[in-house]
Protein backbone atom coordinates (compact mmCIF):
# COMPACT_ATOMS: atom_id res chain seq x y z
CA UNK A 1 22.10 -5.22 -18.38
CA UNK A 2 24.60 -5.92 -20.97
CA UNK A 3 26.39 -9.17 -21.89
CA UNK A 4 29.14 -9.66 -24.38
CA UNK A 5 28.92 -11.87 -27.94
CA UNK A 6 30.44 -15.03 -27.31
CA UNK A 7 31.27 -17.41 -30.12
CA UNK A 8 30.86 -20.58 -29.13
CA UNK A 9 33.71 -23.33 -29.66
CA UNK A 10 32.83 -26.44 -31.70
CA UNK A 11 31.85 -28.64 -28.66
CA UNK A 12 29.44 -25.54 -27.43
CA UNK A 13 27.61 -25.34 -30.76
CA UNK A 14 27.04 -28.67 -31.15
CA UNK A 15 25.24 -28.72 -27.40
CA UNK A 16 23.34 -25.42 -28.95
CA UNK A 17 22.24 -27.54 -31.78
CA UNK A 18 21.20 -30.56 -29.60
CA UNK A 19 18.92 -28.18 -27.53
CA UNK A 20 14.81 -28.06 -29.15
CA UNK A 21 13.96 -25.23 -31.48
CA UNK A 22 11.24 -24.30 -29.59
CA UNK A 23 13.80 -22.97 -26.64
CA UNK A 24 14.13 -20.39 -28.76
CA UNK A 25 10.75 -19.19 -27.38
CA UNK A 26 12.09 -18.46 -23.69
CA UNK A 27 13.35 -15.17 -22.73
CA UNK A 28 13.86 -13.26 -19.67
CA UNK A 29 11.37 -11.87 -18.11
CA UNK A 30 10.96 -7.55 -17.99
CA UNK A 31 13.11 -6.02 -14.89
CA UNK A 32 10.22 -4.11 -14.51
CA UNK A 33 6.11 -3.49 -15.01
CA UNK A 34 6.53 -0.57 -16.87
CA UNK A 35 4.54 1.89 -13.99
CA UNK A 36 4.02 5.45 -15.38
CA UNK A 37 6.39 6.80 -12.31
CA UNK A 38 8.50 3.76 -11.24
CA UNK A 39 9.18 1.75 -14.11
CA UNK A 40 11.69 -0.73 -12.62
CA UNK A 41 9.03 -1.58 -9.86
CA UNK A 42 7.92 -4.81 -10.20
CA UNK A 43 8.76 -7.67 -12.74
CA UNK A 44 7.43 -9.53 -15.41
CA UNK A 45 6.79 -12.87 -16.65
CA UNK A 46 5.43 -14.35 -13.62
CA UNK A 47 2.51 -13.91 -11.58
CA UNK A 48 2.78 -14.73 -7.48
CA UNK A 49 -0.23 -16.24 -5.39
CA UNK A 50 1.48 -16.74 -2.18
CA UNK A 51 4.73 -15.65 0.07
CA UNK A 52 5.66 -17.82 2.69
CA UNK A 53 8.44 -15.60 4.89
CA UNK A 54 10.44 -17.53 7.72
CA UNK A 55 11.74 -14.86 9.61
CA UNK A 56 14.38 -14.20 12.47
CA UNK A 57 15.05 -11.00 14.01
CA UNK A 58 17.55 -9.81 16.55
CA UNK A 59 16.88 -5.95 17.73
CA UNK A 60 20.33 -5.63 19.00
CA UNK A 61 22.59 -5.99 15.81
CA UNK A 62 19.56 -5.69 13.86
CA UNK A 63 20.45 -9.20 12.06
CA UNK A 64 17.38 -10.32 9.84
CA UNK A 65 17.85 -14.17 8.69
CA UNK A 66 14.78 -14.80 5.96
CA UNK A 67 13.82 -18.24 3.64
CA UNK A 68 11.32 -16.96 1.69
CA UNK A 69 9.30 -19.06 -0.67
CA UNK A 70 6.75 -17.54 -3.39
CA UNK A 71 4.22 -19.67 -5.21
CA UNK A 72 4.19 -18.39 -8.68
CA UNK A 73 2.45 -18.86 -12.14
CA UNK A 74 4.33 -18.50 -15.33
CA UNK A 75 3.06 -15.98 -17.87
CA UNK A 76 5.59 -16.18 -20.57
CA UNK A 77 8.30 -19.05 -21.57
CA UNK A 78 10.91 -17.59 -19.16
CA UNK A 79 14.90 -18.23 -19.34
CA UNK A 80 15.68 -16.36 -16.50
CA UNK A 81 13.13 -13.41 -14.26
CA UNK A 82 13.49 -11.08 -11.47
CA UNK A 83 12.66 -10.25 -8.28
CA UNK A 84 12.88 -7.40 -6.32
CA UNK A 85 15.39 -7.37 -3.35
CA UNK A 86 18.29 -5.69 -1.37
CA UNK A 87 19.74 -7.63 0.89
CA UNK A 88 22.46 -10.71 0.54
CA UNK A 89 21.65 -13.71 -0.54
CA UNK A 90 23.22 -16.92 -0.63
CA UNK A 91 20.72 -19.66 -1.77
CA UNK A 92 18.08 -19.55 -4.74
CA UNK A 93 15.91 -22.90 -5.43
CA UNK A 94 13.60 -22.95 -8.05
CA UNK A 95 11.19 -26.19 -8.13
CA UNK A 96 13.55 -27.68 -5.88
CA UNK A 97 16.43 -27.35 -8.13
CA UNK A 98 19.34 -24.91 -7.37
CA UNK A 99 19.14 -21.86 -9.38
CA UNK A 100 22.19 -19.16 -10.43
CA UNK A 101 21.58 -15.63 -9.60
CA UNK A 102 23.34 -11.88 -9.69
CA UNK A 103 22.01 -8.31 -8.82
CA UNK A 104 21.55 -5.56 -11.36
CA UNK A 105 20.60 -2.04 -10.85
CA UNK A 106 19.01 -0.62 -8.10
CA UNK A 107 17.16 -3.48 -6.31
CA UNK A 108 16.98 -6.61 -8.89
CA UNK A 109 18.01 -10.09 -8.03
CA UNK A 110 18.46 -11.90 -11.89
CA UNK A 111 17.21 -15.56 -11.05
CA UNK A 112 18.45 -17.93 -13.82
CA UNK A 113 16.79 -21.60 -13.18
CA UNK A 114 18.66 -25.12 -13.83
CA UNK A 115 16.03 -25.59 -16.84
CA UNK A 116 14.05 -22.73 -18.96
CA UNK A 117 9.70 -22.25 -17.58
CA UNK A 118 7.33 -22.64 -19.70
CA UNK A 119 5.08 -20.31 -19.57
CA UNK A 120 1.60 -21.14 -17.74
CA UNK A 121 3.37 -23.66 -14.81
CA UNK A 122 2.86 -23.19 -11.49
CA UNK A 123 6.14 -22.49 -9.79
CA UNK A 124 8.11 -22.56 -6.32
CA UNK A 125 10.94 -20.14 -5.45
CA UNK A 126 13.30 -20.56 -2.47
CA UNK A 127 15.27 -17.88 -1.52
CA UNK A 128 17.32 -17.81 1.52
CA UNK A 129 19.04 -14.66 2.63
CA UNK A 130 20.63 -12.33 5.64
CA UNK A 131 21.63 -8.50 6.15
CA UNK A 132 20.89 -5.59 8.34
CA UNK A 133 17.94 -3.78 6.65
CA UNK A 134 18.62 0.00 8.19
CA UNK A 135 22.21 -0.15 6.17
CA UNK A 136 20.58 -0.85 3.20
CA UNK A 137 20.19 1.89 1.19
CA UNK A 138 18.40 2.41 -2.29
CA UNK A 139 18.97 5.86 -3.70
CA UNK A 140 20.10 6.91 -0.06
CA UNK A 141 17.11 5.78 1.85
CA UNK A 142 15.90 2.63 3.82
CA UNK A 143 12.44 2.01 4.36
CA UNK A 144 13.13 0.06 7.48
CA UNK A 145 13.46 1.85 10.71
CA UNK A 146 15.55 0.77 13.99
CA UNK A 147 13.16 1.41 16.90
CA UNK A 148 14.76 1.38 20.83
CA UNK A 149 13.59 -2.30 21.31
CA UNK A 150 13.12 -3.53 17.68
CA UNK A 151 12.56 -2.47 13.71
CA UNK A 152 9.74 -1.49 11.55
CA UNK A 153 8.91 -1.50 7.92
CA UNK A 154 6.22 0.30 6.78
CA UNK A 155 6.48 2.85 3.62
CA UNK A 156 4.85 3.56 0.28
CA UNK A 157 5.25 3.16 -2.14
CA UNK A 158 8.07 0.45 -1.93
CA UNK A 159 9.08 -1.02 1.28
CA UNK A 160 9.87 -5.02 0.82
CA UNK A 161 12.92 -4.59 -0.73
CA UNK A 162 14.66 -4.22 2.33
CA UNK A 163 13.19 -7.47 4.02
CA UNK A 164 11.75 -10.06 1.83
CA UNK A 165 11.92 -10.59 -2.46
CA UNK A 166 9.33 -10.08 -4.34
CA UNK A 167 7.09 -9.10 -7.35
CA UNK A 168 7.08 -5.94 -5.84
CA UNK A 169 4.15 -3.87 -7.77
CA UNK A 170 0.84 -3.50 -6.37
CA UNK A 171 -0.70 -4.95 -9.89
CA UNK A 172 0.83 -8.45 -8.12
CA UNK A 173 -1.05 -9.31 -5.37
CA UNK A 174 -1.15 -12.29 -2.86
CA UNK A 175 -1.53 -13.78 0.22
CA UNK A 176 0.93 -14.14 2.94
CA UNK A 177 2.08 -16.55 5.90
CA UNK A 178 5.15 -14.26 7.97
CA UNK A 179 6.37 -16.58 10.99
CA UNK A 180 8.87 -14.14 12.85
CA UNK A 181 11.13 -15.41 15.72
CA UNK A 182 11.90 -12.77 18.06
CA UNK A 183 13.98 -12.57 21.67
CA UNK A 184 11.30 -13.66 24.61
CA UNK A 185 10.02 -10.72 25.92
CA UNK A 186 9.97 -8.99 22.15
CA UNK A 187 6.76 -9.57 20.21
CA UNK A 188 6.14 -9.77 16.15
CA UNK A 189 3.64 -7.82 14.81
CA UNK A 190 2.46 -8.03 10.69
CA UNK A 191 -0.93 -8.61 8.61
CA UNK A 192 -3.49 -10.42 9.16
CA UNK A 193 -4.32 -12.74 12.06
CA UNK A 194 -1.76 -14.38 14.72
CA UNK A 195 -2.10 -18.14 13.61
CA UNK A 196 0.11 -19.48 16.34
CA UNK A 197 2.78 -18.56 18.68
CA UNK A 198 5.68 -20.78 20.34
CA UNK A 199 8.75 -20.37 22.68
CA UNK A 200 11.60 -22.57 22.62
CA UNK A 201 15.68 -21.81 23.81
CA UNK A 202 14.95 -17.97 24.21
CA UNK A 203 12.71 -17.32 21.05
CA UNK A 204 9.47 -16.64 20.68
CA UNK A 205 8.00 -17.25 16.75
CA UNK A 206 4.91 -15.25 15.81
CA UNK A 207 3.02 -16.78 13.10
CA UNK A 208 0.76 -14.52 10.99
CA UNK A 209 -1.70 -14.75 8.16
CA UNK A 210 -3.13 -12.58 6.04
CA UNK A 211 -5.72 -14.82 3.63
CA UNK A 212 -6.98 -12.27 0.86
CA UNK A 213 -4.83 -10.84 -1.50
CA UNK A 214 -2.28 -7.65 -0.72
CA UNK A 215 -0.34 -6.01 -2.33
CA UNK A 216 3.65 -5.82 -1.56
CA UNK A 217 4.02 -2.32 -0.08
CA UNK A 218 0.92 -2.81 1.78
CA UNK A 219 2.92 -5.79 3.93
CA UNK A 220 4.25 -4.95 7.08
CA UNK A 221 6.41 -5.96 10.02
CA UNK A 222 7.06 -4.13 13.55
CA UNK A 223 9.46 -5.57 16.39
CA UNK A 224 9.47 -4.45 19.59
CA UNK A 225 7.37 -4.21 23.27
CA UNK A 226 3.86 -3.20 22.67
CA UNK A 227 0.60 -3.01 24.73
CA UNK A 228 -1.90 -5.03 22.71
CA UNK A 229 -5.45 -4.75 22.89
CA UNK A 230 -7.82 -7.21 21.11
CA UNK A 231 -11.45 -6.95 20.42
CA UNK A 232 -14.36 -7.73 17.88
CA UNK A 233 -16.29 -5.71 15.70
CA UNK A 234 -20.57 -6.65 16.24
CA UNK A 235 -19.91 -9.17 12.57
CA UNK A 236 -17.15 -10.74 15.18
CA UNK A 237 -14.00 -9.49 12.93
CA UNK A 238 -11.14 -10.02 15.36
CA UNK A 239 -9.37 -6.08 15.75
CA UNK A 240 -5.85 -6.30 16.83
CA UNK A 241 -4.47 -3.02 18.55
CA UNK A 242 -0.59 -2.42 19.65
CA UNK A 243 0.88 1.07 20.94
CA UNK A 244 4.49 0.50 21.60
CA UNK A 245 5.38 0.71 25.76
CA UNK A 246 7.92 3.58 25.43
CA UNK A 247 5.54 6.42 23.42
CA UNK A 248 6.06 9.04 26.53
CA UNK A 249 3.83 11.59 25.97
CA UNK A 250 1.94 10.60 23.27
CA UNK A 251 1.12 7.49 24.52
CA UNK A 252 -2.49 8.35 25.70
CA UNK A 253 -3.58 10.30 22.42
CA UNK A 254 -1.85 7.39 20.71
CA UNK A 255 -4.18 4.67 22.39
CA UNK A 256 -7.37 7.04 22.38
CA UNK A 257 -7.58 7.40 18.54
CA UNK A 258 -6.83 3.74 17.59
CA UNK A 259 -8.98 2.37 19.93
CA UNK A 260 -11.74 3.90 17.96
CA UNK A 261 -10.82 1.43 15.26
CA UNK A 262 -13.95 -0.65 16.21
CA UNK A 263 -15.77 2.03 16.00
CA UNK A 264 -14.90 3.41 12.83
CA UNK A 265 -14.80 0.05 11.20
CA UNK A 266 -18.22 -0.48 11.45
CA UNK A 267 -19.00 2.72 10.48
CA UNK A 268 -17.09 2.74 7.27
CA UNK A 269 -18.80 -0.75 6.47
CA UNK A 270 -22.14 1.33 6.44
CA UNK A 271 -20.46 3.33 3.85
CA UNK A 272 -18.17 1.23 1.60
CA UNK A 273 -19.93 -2.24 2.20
CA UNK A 274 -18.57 -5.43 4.24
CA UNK A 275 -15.33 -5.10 5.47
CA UNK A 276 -12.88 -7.22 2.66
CA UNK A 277 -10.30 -8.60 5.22
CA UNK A 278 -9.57 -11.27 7.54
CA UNK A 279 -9.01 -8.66 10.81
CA UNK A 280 -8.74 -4.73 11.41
CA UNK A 281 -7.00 -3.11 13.33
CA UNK A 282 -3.60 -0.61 14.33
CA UNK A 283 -0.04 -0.37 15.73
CA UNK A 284 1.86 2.84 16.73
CA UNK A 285 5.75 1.85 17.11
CA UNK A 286 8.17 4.34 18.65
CA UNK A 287 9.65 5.93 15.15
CA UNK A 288 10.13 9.54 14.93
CA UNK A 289 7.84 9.23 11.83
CA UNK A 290 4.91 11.63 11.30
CA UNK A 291 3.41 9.47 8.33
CA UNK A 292 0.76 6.80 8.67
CA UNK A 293 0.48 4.23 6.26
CA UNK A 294 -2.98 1.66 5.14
CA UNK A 295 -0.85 -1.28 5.96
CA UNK A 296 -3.15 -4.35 5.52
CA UNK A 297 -5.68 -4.96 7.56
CA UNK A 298 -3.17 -3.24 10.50
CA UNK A 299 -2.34 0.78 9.33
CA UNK A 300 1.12 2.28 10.70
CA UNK A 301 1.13 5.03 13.12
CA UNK A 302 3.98 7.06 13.37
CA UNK A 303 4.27 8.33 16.75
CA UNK A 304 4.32 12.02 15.88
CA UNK A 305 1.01 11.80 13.72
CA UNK A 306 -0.43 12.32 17.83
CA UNK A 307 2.00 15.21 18.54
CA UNK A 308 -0.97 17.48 18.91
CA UNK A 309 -3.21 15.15 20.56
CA UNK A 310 -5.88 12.21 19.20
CA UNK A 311 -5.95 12.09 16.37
CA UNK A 312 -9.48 10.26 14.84
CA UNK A 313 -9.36 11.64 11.33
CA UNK A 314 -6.39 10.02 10.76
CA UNK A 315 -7.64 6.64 11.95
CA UNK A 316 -10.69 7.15 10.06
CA UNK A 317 -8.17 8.07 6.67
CA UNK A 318 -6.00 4.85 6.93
CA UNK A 319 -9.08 2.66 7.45
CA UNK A 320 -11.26 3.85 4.39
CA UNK A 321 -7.69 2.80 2.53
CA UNK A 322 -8.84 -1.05 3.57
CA UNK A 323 -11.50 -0.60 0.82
CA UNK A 324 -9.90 2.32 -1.47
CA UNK A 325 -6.45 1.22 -1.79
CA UNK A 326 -6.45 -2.60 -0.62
CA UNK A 327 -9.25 -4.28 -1.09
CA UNK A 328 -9.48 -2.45 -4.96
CA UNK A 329 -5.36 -1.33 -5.88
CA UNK A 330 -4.40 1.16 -8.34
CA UNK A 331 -3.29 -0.53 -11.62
CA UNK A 332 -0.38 2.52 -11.95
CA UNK A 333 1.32 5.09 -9.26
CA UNK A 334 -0.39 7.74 -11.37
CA UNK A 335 -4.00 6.20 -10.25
CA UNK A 336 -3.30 7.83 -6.80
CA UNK A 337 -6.26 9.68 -6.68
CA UNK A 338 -8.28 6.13 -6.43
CA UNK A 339 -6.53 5.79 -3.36
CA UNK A 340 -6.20 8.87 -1.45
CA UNK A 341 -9.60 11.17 -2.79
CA UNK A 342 -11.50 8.45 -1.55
CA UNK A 343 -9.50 8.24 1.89
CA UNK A 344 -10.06 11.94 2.63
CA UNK A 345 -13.50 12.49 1.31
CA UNK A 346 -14.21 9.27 4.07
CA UNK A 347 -12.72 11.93 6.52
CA UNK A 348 -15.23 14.55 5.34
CA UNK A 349 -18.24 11.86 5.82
CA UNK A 350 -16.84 11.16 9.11
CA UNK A 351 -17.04 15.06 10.23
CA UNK A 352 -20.80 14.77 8.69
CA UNK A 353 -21.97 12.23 11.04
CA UNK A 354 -20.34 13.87 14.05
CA UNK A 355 -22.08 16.90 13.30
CA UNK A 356 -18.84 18.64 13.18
CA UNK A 357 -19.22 20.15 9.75
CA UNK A 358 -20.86 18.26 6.63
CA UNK A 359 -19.00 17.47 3.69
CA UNK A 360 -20.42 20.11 1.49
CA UNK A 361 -19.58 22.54 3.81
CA UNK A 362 -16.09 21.22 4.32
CA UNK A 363 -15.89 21.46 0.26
CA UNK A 364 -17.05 25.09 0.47
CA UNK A 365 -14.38 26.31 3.04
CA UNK A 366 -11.50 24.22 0.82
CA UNK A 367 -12.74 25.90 -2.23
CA UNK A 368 -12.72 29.15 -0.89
CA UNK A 369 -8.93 29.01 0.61
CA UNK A 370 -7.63 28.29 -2.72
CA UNK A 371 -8.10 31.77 -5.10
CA UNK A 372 -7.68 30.89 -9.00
CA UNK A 373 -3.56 31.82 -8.95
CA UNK A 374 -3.05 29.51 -6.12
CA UNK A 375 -0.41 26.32 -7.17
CA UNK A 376 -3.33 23.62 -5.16
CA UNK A 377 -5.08 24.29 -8.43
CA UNK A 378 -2.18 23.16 -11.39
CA UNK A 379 -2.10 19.56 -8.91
CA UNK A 380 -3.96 17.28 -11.57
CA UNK A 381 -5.24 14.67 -8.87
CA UNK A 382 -5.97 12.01 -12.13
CA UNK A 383 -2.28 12.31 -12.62
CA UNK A 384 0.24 14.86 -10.36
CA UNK A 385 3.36 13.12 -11.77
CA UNK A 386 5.71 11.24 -9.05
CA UNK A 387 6.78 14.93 -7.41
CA UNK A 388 3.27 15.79 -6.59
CA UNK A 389 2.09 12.08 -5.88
CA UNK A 390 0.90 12.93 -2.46
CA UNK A 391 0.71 16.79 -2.72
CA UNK A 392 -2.02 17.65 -0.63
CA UNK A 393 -4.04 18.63 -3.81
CA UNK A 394 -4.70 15.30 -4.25
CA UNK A 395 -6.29 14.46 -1.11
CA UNK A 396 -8.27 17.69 -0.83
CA UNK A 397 -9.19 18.44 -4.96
CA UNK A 398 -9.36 14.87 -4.61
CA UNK A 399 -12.08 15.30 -2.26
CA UNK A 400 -13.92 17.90 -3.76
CA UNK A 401 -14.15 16.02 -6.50
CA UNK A 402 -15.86 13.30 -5.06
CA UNK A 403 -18.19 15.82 -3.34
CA UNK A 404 -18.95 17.50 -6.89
CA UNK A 405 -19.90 13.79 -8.23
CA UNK A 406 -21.90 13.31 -4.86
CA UNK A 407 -23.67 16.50 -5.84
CA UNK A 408 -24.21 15.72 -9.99
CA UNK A 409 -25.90 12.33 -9.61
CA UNK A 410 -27.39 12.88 -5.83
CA UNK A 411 -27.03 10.64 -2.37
CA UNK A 412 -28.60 7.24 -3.73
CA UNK A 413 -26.29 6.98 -6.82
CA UNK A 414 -23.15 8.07 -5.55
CA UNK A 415 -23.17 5.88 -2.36
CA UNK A 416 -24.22 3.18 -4.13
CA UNK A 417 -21.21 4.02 -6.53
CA UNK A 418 -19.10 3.70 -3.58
CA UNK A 419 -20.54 0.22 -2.46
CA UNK A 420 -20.37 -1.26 -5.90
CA UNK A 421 -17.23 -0.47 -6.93
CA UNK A 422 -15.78 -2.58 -4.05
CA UNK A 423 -18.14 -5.51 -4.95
CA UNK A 424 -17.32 -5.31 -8.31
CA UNK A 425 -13.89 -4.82 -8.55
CA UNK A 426 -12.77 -7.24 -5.21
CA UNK A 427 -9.61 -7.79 -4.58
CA UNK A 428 -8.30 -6.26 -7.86
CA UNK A 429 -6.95 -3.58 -9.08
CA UNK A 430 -8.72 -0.17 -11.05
CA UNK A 431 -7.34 2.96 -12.89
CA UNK A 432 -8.81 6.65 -12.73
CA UNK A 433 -10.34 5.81 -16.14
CA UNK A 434 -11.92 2.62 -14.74
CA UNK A 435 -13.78 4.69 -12.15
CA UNK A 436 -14.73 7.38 -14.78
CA UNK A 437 -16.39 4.69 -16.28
CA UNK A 438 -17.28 2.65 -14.08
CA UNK A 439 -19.52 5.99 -12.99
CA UNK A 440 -20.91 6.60 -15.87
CA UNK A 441 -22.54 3.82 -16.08
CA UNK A 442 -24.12 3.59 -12.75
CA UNK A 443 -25.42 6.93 -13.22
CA UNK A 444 -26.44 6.83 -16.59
CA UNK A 445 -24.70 9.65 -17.10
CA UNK A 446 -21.82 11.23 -19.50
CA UNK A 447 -19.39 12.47 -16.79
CA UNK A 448 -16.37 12.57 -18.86
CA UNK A 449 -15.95 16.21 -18.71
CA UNK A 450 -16.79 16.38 -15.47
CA UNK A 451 -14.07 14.64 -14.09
CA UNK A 452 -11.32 15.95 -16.41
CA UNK A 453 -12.71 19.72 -15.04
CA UNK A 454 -11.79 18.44 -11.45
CA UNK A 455 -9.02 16.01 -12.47
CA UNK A 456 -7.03 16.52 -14.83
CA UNK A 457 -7.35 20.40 -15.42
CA UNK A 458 -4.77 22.46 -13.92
CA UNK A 459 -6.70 25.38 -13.09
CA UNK A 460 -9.57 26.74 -10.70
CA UNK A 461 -13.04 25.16 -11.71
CA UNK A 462 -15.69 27.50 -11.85
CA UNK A 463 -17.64 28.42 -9.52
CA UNK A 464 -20.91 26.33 -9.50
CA UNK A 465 -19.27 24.26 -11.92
CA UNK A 466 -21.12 21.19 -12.63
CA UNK A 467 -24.03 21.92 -9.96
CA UNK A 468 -21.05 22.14 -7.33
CA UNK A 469 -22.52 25.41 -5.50
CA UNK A 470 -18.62 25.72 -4.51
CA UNK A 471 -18.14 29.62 -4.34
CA UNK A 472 -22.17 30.39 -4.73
CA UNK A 473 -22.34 31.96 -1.33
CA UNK A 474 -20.94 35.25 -1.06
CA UNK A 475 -18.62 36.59 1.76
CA UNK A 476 -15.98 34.71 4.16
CA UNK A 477 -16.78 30.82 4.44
CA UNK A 478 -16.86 29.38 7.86
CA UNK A 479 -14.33 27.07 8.76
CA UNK A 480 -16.07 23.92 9.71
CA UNK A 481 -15.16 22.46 13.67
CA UNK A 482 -13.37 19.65 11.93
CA UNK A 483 -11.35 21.23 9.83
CA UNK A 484 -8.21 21.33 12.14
CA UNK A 485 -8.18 18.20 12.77
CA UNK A 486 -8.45 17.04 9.02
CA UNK A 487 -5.84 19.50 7.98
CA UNK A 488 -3.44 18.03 11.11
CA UNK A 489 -3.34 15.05 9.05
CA UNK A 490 -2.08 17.07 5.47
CA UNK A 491 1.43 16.60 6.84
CA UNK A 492 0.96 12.99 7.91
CA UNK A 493 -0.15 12.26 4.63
CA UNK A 494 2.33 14.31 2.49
CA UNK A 495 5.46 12.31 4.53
CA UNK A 496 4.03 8.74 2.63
CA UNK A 497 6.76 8.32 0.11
CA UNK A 498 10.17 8.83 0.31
């Protein structure tokens, strides 16, 4: 943003003069993180360790009133900073003082404070605000969809622009409390665990909390009518289920597949470690979406992810995300492969235990569709640029690369890999690199070249390549019995970002 030279008048520069050399030191904080694919994401000079959202929704006009307030920690001397946000707002308090504001470019709200921050304070932010989130658009999209009986926002990998500000990279993670007032009869649905609910003149306010730190896209809200189901996992963690009332046909595949979440959960703890969240569970809203999204401690649905029936895989996908993707974040959109390799190799440990097809043979069969000339191969999963960030290379190279690990170091190392990255990286966030690392020394291995063969190499590895046995059998490869329902999820994942 630009702003014009002013000289100031003889009254002006003597208030200049009056004002403490060392306000020189304050500047604005950066309109963005600097992320390898979405550099205006995000914001800098400030850190947030809370959000406090007082909602009110009305499905009919789709009329969102918010008062949002963000606990914050300086991290520079800051004259002004940013937050990320679309709709209108008409009151900004910072510290209890009233604070000036404009927008700039796509999706920043400037926030200009009565007096300059110095840097390492702890800070409050009130920001009070109304719109209609469907008629917001940012580059010709909205991330919030208008349901028959209510709204949803669920989308990666930016979605709280369009209901609440924020710091809105996952690098800034934080807790949440989102009370939502609905009409009676309409239920709230976000992260977390419902706190409290309360009627009062035709209103019903859903109070939820989610106690560990998430990150921004990973926040969620659904309005509408939902059958809920509630249950507990055998270490007692509450699972919350909700399939919206109106699904039609897809409304028995929908419930049969997410009511495996128990299930699934506990199997995934015997995999990853302890489950890093305050409740599990699922909600399927009635959006024509075919998507489904790790939403915190609740993954999205979209209805059509069940057009061909249940759908398990998928479940089992979105809640290996709790540990690879929540509980431990990329640091950078480019990290994807941290995310999604991880999610889809869970998918091929899944069809292991179920005796439907182990995950060596699944990597066989994926390595044998693929010839050398085929465009799955120039997908670099350690970094497929923002066109190819969910290119189904990513999930299934991405796999096979996890496979070829589990292969170079053997069972007891690379599990234990898997377990001890969560511990050891909690509630944080990790690179590709990290993990390279990070592997390398639990194995005691060099494994540099091995992953930049299967990550960052845009071509065919060899086959056998790094004790992989991919390609050492000779003639047609057997498609493993779980294969179609893995590769009915390709499309669910590939419709993630927008």
């Amino acid at each position: 943003m630009r702003h014009r030279l002013l000289v100031p008048g003889a009254a002006a520069l003597s208030l200049l003069l009056a004002i403490p050399a060392s306000a020189a030191s304050f500047s604005p904080g950066a309109p963005g993180v600097g992320d390898t694919y979405y550099p205006e994401s995000g914001n800098g000079g400030y850190d947030v360790s809370h959000y406090d959202l007082r909602l009110k929704y009305q499905p009919k006009t789709d009329l969102l009133e918010g008062t949002a307030t963000l606990l914050a920690k300086t991290t520079q001397d800051l004259s002004r900073f940013n937050l990320d946000f679309g709709l209108k707002v008409s009151e900004i308090r910072v510290n209890g003082k009233k604070a000036a504001f404009a927008t700039s470019g796509k999706h920043e709200l400037e926030v200009t404070p009565a007096t300059p921050l110095e840097k390492g304070k702890q800070i409050s932010v009130v920001v009070r605000y109304a719109g209609k989130p469907s008629e917001l658009k940012i580059d010709g999209y909205s991330a919030w969809a208008r349901t028959p009986d209510g709204g949803v926002v669920a989308q990666e990998p930016d979605a709280a622009v369009w209901w609440y500000p924020s710091n809105d990279h996952p690098t800034d993670k934080a807790t949440y409390d989102i009370s939502v007032a609905v009409p009676d009869g309409t239920q709230a649905l976000s992260n977390g665990v419902l706190a409290s609910q309360s009627s009062k003149l035709g209103w019903t306010r859903y109070n939820w909390r989610s106690d560990k730190p998430q990150a921004t896209y990973l926040t969620t809200l659904a309005v509408g009518k939902f059958d809920i189901t509630t249950d507990k996992t055998a270490n007692g963690l509450p699972v919350i289920n909700a399939v919206s009332k109106d699904l039609g046909a897809n409304e028995g595949s929908a419930k049969a597949s997410i009511e495996r979440t128990t299930e699934i959960t506990e199997w995934l703890e015997s995999v990853f470690g302890p489950y890093p969240f305050n409740s599990v569970g699922g909600y399927v809203p009635n959006v024509p979406a075919g998507y489904a999204l790790e939403t915190q401690t609740r993954p999205f649905y979209g209805k059509k992810a069940f057009d061909r029936g249940t759908n398990v895989s998928v479940v089992v996908h979105e809640l290996a995300h709790q540990w690879y993707g929540d509980n431990v974040s990329l640091k950078d959109w480019k990290d994807i492969w941290i995310n999604e390799g991880f999610a889809a190799y869970s998918q091929w440990l899944w069809s292991e235990k179920e005796g439907e097809g182990t995950a060596q043979e699944l990597a066989d069969y994926v390595y044998a569709q693929h010839p050398a000339d085929d465009a799955f191969w120039t997908v670099k999963p350690g970094n497929p640029g923002a066109e190819n960030q969910f290119d189904g290379a990513v999930y299934d190279r991405g796999a096979l690369t996890l496979q070829a690990l589990r292969n170079k170091v053997g069972d007891k190392v690379f599990f234990h890999i898997l377990k001890s990255w969560q511990t050891e990286h909690t509630y944080g966030n990790a690179s590709v690199a990290d993990f390279v690392k990070f592997a390398e020394e639990k194995s005691g291995k060099q494994l540099a070249d091995f992953f930049d063969t299967w990550l960052f190499q845009p071509k065919k590895p060899a086959a056998g390549a790094a004790k992989t046995a991919f390609g050492a059998q000779r003639g047609p490869v057997a498609q493993p019995k779980s294969w179609k329902q893995i590769a009915a999820t390709h499309d669910v994942h590939g419709a993630h970002g927008h």
